[in-house]
N, C-alpha and C. Protein backbone atom coordinates (compact mmCIF):
# COMPACT_ATOMS: atom_id res chain seq x y z
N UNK A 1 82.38 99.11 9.47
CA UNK A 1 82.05 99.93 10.63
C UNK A 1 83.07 99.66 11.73
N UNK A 2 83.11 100.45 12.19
CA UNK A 2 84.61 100.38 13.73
C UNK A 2 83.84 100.61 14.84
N UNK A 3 84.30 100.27 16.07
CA UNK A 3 84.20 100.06 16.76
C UNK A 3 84.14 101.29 17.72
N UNK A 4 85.03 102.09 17.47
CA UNK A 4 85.56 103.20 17.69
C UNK A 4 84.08 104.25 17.90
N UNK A 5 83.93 104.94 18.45
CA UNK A 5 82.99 105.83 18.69
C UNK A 5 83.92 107.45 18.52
N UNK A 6 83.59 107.67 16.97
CA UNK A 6 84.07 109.77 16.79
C UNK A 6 82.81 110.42 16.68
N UNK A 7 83.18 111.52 17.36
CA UNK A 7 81.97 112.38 17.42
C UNK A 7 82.53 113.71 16.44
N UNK A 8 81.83 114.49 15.96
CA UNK A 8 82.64 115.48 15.17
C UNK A 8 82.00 116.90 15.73
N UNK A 9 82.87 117.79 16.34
CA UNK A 9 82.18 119.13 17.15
C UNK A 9 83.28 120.20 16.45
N UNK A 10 82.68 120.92 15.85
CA UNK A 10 83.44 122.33 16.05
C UNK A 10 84.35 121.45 14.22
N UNK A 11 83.71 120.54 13.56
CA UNK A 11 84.89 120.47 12.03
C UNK A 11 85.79 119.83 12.79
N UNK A 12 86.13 119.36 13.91
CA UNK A 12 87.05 118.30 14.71
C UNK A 12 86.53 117.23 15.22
N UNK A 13 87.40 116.05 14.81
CA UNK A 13 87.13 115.14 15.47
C UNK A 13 87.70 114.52 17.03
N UNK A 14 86.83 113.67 17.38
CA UNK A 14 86.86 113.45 18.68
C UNK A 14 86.65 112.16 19.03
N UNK A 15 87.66 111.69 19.84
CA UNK A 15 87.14 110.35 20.01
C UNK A 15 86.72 109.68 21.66
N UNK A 16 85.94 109.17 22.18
CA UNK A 16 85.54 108.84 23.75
C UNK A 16 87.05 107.61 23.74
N UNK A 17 87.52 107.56 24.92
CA UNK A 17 89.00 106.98 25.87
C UNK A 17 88.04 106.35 26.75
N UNK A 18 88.94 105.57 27.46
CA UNK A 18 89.30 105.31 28.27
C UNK A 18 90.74 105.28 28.90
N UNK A 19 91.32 105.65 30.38
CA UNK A 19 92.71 106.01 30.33
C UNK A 19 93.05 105.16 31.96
N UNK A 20 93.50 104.52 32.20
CA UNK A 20 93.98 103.92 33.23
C UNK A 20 95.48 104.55 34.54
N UNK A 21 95.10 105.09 35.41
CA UNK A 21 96.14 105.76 35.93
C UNK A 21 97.36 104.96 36.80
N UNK A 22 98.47 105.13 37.07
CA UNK A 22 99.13 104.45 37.77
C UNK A 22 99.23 104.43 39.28
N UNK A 23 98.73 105.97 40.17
CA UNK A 23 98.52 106.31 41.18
C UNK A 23 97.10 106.57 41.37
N UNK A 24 96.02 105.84 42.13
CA UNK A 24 94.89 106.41 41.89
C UNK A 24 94.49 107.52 42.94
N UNK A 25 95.77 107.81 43.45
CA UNK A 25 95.74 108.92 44.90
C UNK A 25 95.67 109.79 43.54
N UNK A 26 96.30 110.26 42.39
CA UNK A 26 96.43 111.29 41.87
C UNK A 26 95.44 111.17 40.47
N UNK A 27 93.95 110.43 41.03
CA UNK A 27 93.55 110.62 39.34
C UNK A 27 92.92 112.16 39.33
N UNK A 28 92.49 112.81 40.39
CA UNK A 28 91.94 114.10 39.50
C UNK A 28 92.81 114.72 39.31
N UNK A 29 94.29 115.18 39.82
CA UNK A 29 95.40 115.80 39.39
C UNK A 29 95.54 116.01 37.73
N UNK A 30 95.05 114.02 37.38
CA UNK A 30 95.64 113.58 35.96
C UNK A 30 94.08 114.23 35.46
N UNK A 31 93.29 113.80 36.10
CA UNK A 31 91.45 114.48 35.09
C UNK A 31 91.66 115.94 35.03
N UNK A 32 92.33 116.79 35.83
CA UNK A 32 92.27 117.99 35.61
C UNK A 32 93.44 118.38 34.71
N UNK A 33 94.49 117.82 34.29
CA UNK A 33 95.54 118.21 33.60
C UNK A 33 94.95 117.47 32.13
N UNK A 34 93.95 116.40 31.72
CA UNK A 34 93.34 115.91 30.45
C UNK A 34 92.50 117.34 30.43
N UNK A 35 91.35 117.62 31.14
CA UNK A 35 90.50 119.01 30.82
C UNK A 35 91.44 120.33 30.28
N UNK A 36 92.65 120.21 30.75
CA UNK A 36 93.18 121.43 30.52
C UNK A 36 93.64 121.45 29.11
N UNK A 37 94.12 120.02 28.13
CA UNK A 37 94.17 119.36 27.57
C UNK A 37 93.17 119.57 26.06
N UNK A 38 92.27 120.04 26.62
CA UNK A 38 90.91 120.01 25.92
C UNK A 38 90.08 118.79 26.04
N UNK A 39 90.22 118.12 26.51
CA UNK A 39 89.52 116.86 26.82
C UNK A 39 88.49 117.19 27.74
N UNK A 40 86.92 116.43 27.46
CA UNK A 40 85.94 116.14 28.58
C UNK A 40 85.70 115.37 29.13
N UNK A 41 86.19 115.37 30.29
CA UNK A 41 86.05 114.16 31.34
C UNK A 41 84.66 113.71 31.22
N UNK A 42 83.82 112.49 31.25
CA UNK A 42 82.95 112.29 31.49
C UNK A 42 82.88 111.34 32.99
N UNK A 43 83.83 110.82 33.52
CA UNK A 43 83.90 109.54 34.41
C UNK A 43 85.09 109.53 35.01
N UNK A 44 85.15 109.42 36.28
CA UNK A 44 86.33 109.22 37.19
C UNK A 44 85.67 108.54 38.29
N UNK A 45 86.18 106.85 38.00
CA UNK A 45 86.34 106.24 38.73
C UNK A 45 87.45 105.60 39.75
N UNK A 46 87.12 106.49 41.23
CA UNK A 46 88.65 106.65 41.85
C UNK A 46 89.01 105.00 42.13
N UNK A 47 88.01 104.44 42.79
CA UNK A 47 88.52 103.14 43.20
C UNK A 47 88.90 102.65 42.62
N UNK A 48 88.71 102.57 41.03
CA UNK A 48 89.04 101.57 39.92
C UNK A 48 90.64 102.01 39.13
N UNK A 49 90.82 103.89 39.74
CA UNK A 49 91.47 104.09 39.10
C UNK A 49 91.16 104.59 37.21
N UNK A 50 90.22 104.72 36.72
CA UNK A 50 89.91 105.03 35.58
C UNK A 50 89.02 105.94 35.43
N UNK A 51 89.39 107.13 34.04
CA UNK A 51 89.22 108.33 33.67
C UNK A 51 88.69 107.71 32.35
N UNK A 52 87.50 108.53 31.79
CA UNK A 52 86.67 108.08 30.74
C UNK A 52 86.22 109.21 29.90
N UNK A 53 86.24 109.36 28.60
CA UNK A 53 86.22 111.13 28.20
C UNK A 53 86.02 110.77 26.90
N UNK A 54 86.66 112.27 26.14
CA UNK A 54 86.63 112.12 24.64
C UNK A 54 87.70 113.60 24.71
N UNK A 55 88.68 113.38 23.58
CA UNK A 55 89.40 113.66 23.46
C UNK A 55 89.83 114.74 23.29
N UNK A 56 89.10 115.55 22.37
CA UNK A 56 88.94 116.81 22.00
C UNK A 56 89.51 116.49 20.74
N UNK A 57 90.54 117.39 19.82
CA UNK A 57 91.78 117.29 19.24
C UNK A 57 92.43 116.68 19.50
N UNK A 58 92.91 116.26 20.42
CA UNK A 58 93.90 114.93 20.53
C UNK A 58 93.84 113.88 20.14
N UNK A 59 95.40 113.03 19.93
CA UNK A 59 95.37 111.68 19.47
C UNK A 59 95.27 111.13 20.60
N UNK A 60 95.28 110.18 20.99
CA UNK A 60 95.52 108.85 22.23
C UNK A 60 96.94 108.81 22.57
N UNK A 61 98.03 109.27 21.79
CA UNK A 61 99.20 109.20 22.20
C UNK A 61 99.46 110.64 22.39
N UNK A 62 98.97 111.47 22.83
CA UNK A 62 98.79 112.67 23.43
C UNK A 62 98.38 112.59 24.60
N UNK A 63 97.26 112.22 25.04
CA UNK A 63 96.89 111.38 25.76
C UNK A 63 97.76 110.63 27.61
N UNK A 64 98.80 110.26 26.30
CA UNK A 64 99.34 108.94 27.27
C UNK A 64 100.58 110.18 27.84
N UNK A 65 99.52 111.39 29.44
CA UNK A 65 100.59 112.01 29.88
C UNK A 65 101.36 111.55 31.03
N UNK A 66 102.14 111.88 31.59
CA UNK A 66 102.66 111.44 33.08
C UNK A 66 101.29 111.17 34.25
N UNK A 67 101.35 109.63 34.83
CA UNK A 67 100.49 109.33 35.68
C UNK A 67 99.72 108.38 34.81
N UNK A 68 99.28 108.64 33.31
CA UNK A 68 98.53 106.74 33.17
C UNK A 68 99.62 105.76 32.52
N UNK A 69 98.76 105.14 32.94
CA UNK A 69 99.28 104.12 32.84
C UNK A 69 98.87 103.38 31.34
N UNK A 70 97.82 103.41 31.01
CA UNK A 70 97.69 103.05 29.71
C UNK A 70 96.34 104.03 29.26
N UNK A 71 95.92 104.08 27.65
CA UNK A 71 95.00 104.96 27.16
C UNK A 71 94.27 104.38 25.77
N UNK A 72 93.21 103.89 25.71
CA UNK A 72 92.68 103.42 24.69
C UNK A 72 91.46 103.87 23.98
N UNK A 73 91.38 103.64 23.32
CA UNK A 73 89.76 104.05 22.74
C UNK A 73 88.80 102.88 23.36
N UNK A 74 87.46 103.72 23.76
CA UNK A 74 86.20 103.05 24.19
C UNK A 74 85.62 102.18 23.14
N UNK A 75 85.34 100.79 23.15
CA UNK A 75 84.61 100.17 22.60
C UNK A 75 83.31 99.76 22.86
N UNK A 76 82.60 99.29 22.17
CA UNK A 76 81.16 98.59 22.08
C UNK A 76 81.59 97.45 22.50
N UNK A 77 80.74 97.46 23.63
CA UNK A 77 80.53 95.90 23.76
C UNK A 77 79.27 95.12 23.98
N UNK A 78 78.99 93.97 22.89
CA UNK A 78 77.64 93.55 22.28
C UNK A 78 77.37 92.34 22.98
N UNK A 79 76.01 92.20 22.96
CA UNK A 79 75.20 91.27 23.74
C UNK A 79 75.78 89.62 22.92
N UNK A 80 75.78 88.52 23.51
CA UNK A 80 75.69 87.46 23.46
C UNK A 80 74.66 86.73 22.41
């Protein structure tokens, strides 16, 4: 089992991100250019700087457009 969370919509797969921006003056610039993307934003956290979604069709290195800074897949993280 992985870690990885795919959802499958539409015979495509999809995977939930997380994406880290480099300017956080410009994260909805970057959330609205991922939506355009096909991606669904679920989370934009400005202070932190981080955008949280699922992908659509895209890989993660699709993903990684001008403005983040880094882009990973969402993991589980388990109790103690």
């Amino acid at each position: 089992m992985t870690d990885y969370f795919f959802y499958f919509y539409a015979g495509m797969e999809t995977m939930k991100f997380i994406a880290v921006v480099e300017n956080k003056q410009e994260i909805d610039r970057i959330a609205e250019a991922l939506r355009n993307m096909g991606c669904t934003i679920e989370r934009i956290l400005k202070r932190t700087g981080v955008i949280s979604g699922q992908s659509g069709s895209r890989s993660l290195r699709d993903l990684a457009i001008k403005g983040i800074r880094s882009v990973e897949p969402e993991r589980n993280v388990k109790k103690l």
